[in-house]
C-alpha atoms as a PDB file:
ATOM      1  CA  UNK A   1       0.000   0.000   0.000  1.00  0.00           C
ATOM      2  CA  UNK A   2       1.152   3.715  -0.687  1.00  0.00           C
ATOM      3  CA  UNK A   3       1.548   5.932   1.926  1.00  0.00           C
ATOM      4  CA  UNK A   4      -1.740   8.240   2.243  1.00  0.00           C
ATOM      5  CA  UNK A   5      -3.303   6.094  -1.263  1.00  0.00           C
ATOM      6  CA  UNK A   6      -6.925   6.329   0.014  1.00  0.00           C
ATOM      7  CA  UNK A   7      -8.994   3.376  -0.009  1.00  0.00           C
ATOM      8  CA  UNK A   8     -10.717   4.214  -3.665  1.00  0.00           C
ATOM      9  CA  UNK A   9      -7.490   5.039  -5.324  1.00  0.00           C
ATOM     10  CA  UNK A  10      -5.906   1.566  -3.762  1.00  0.00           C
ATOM     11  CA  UNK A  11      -8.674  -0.243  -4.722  1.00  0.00           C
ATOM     12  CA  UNK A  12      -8.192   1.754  -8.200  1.00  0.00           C
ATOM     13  CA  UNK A  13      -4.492   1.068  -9.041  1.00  0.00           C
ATOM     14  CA  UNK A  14      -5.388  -2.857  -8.181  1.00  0.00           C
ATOM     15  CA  UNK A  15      -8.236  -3.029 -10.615  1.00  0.00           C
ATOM     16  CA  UNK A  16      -5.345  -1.650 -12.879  1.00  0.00           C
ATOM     17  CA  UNK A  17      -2.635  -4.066 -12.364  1.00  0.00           C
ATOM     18  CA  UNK A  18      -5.096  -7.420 -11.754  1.00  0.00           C
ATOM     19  CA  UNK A  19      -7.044  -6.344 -15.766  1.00  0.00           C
ATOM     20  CA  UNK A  20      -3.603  -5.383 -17.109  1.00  0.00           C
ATOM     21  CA  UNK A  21      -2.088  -8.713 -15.682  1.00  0.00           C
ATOM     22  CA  UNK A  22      -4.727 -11.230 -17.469  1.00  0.00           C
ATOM     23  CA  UNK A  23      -4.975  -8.607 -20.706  1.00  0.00           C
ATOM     24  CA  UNK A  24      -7.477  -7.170 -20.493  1.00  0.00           C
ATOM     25  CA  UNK A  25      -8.421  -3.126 -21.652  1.00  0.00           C
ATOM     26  CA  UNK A  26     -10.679  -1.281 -19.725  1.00  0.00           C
ATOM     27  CA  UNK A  27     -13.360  -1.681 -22.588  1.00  0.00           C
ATOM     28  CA  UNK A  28     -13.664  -5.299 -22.108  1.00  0.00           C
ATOM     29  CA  UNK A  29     -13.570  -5.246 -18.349  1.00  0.00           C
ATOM     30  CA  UNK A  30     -16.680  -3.186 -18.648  1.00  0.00           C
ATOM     31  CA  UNK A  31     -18.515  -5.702 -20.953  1.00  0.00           C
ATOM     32  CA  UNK A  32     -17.458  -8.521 -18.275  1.00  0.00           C
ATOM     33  CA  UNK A  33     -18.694  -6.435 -15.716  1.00  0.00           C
ATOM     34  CA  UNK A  34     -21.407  -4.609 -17.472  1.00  0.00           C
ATOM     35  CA  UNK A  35     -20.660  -0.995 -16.923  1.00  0.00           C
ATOM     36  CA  UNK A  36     -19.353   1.782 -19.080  1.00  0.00           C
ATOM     37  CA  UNK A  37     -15.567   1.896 -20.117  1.00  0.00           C
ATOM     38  CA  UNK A  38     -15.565   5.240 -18.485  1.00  0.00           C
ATOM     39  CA  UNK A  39     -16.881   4.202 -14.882  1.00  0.00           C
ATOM     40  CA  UNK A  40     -13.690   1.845 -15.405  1.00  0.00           C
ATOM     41  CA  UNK A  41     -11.496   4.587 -16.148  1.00  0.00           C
ATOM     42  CA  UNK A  42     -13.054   6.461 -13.091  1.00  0.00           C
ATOM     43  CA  UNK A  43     -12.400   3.461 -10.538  1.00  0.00           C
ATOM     44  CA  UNK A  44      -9.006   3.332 -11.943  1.00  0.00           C
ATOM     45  CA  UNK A  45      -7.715   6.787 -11.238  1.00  0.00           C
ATOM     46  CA  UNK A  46      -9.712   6.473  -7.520  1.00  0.00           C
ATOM     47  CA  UNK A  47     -11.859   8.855  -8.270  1.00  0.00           C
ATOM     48  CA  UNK A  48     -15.106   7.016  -7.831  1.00  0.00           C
ATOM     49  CA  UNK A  49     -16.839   5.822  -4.721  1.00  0.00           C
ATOM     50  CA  UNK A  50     -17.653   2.594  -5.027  1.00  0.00           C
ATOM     51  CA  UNK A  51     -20.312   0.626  -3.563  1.00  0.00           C
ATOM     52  CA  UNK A  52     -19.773  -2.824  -2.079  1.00  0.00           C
ATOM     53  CA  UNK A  53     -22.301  -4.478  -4.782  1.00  0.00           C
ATOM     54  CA  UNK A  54     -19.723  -2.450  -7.560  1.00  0.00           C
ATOM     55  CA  UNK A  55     -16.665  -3.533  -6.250  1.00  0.00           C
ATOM     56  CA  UNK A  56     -17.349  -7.030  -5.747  1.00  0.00           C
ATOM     57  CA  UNK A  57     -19.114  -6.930  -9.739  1.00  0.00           C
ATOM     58  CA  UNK A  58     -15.808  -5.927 -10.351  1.00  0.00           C
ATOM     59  CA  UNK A  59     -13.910  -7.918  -8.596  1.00  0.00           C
ATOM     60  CA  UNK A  60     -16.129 -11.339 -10.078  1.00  0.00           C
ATOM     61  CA  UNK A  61     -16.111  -9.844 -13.855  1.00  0.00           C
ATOM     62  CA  UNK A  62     -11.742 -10.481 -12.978  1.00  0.00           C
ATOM     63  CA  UNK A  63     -12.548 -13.758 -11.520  1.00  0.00           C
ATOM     64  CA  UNK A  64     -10.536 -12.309  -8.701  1.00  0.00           C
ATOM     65  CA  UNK A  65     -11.774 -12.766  -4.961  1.00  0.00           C
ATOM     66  CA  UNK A  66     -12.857  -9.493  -3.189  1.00  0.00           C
ATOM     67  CA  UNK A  67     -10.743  -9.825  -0.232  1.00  0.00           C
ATOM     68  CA  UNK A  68      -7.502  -9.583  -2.663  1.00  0.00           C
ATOM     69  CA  UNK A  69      -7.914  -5.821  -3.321  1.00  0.00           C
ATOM     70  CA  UNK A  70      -7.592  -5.433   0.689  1.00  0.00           C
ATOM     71  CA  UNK A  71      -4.879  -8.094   1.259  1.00  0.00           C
ATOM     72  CA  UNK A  72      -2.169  -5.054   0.644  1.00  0.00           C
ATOM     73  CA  UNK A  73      -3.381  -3.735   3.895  1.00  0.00           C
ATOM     74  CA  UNK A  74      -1.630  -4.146   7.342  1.00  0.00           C
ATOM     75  CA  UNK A  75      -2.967  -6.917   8.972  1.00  0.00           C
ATOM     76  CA  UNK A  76      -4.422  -5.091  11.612  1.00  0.00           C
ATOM     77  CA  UNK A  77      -6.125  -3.226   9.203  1.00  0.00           C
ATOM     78  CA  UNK A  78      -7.667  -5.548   6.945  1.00  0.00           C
ATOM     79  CA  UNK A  79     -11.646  -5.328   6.442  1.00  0.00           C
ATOM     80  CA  UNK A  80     -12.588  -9.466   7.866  1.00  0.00           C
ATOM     81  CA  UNK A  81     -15.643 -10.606   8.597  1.00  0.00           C
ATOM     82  CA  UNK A  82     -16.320 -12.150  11.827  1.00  0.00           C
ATOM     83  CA  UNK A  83     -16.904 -16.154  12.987  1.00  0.00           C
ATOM     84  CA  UNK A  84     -20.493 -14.719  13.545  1.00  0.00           C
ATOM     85  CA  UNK A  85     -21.120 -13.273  10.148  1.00  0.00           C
ATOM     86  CA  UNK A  86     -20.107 -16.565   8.303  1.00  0.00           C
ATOM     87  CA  UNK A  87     -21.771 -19.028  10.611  1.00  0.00           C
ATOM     88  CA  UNK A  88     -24.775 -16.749   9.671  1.00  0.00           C
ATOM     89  CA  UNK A  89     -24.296 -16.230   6.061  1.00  0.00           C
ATOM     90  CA  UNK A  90     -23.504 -19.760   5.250  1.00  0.00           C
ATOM     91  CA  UNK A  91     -26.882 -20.659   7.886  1.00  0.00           C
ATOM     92  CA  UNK A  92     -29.099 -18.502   5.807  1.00  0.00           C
ATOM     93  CA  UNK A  93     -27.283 -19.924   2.532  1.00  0.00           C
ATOM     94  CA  UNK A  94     -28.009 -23.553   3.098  1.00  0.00           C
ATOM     95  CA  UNK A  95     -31.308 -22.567   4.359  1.00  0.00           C
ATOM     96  CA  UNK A  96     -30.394 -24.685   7.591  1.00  0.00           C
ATOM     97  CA  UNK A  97     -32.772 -22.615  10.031  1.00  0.00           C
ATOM     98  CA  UNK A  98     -35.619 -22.609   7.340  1.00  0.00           C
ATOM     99  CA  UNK A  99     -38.486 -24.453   8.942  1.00  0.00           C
ATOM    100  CA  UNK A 100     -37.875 -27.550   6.511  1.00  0.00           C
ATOM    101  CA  UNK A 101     -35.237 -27.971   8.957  1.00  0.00           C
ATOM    102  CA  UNK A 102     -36.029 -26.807  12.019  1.00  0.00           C
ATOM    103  CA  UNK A 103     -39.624 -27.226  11.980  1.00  0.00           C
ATOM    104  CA  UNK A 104     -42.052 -24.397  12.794  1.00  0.00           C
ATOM    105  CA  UNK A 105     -40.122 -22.817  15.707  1.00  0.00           C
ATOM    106  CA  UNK A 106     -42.180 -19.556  15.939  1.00  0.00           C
ATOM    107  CA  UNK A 107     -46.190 -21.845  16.200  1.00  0.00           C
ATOM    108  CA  UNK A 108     -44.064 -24.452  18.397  1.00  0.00           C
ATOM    109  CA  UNK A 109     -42.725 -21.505  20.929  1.00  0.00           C
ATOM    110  CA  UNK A 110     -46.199 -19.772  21.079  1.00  0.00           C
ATOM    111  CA  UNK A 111     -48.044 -23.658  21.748  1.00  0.00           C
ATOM    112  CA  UNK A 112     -45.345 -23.832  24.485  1.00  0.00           C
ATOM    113  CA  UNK A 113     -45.374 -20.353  25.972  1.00  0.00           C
ATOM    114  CA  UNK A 114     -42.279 -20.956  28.552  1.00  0.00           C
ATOM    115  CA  UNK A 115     -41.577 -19.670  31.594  1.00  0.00           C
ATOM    116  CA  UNK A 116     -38.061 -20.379  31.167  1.00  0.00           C
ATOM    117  CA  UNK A 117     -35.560 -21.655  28.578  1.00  0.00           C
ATOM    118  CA  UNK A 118     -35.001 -25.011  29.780  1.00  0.00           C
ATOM    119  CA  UNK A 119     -38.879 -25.572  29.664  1.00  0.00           C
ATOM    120  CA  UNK A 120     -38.885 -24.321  25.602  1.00  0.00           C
ATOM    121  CA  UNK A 121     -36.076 -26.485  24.982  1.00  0.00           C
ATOM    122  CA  UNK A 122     -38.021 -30.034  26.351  1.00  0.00           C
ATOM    123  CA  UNK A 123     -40.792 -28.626  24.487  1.00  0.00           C
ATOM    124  CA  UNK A 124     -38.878 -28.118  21.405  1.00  0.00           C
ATOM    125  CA  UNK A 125     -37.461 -31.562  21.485  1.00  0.00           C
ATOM    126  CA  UNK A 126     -40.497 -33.232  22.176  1.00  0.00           C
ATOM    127  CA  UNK A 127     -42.601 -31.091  19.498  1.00  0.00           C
ATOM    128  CA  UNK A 128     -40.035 -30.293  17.137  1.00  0.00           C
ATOM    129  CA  UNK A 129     -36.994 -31.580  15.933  1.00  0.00           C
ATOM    130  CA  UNK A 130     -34.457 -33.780  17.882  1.00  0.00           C
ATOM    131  CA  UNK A 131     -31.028 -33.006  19.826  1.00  0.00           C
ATOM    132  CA  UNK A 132     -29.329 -35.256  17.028  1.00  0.00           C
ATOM    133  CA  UNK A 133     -31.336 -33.481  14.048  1.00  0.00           C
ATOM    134  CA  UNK A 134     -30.405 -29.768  15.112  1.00  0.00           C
ATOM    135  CA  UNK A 135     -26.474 -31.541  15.783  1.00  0.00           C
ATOM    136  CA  UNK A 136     -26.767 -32.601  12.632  1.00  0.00           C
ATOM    137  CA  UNK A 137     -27.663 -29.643  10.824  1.00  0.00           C
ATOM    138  CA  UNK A 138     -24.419 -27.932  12.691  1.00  0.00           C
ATOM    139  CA  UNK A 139     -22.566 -30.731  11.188  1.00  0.00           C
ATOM    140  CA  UNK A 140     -24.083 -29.904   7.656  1.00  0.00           C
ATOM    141  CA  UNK A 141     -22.827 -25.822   8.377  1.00  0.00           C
ATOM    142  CA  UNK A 142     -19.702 -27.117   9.122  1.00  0.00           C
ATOM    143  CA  UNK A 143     -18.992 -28.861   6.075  1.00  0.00           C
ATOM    144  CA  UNK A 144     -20.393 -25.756   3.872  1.00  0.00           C
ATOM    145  CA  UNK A 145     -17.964 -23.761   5.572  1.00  0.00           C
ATOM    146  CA  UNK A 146     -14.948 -25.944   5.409  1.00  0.00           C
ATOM    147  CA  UNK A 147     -15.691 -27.328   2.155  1.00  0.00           C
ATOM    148  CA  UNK A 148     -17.538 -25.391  -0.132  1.00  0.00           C
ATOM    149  CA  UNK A 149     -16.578 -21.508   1.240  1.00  0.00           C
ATOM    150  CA  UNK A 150     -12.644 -21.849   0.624  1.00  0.00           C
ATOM    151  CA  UNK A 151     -13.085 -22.526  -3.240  1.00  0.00           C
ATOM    152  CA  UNK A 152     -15.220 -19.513  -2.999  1.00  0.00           C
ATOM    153  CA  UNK A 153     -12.539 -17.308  -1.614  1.00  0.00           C
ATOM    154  CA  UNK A 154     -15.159 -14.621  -0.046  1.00  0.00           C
ATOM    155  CA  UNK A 155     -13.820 -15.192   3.373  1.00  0.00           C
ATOM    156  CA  UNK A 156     -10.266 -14.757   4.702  1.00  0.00           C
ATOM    157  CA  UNK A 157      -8.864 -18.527   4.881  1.00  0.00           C
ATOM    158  CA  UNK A 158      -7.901 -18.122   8.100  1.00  0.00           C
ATOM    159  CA  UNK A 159     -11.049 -17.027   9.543  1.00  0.00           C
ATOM    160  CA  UNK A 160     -12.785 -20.035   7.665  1.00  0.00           C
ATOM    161  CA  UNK A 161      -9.961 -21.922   9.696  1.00  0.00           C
ATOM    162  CA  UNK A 162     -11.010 -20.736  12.701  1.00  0.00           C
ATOM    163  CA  UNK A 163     -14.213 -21.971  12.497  1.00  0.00           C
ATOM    164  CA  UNK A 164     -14.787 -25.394  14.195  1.00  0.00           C
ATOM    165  CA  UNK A 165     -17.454 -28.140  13.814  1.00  0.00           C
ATOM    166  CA  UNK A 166     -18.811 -27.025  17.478  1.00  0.00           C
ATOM    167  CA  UNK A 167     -18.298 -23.819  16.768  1.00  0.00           C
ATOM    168  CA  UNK A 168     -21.311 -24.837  14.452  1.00  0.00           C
ATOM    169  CA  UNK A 169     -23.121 -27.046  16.040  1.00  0.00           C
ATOM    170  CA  UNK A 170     -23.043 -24.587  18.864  1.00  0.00           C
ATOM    171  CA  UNK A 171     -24.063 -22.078  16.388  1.00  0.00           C
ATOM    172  CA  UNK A 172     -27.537 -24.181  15.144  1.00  0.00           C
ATOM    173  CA  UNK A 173     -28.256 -24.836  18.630  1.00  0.00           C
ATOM    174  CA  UNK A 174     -28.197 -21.215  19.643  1.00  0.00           C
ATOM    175  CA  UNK A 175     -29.958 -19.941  17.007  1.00  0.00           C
ATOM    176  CA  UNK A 176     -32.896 -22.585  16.780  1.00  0.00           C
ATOM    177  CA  UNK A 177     -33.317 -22.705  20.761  1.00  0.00           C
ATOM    178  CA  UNK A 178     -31.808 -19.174  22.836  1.00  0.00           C
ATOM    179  CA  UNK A 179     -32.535 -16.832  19.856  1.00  0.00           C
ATOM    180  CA  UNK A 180     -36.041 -18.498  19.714  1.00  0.00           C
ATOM    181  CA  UNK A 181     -36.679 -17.927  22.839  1.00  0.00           C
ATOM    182  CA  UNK A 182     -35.588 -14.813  23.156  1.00  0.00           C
ATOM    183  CA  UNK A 183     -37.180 -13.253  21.179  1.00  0.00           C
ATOM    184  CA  UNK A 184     -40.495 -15.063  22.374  1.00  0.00           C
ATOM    185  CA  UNK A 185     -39.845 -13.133  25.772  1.00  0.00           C
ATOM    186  CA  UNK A 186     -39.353 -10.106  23.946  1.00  0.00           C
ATOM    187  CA  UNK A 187     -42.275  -9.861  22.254  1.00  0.00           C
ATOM    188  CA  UNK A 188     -43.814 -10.696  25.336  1.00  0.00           C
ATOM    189  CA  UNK A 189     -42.358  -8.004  27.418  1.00  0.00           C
ATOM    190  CA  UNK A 190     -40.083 -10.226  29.905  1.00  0.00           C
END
């Protein structure tokens, strides 16, 4: 990274080298990408503020992984994601807490109406799905993550690597089960 390069005119001179390197001009790029030559042009001299939807259109039209254009940056620095954010995105991805899956948590909470977690949690088991389903499903987010997200490159591979298979089962658990509940007492006023 340049000293004082601001983040648009980094991401800018990048664009540059990575089209430049596979040989590409910028008239091309923009029929990969489907913008005009001259919003190329722009990006490449930094002087347009890009969105994140632009960037990673960019980025795709290369066949170059987003996180590349910020891998100049000090580590500490570095835009990641968090353990959170994937176990979530790859959740919703899969469809793993649809109610295919995990059955129809908000009718089975209300039929319940706990006065306490460990009494929504019997009832879910008994009423919904099993311990070994929902364990099951965490072992189903693992493999998406371990598997299928590192050919992907949208991640950092060393968050991805960070991510455990209880780290997702834990994950399926809390999010069929406390956030459930939760947000049953919520809406409840408790």
């Amino acid at each position: 990274m340049l000293e004082n390069e601001s983040a648009n005119a980094r991401f800018g001179r990048l664009l540059r080298e990575f089209r430049n390197n596979l040989g590409l001009t910028q008239e091309q790029l923009a029929l990969k990408a489907g913008y005009d030559r001259t919003f190329i042009s722009r990006v490449e001299r930094g002087l347009s503020n890009l969105t994140l939807y632009s960037a990673e259109t960019l980025a795709n039209a290369l066949g170059i992984p987003l996180y590349k254009f910020f891998i100049e940056s000090e580590e500490k620095n570095m835009p990641r994601a968090t353990k959170e954010f994937v176990l979530n995105y790859a959740m919703n991805r899969w469809q793993l807490n649809f109610k295919k899956n995990v059955g129809p948590t908000s009718e089975l909470i209300r039929s319940c109406a706990p006065h306490n977690f460990e009494e929504w949690k019997q009832y879910y088991f008994n009423h919904g799905k099993s311990e070994s389903h929902i364990e099951k499903l965490g072992k189903i987010l693992y493999e998406k993550i371990s598997t299928v997200l590192p050919e992907e490159e949208r991640f950092h591979p060393n968050l991805l690597k960070s991510i455990s298979e209880q780290d997702c089962i834990d994950y399926m658990f809390d999010v069929v089960l406390r956030r459930t509940y939760e947000g049953y007492m919520k809406e409840h006023g408790k």
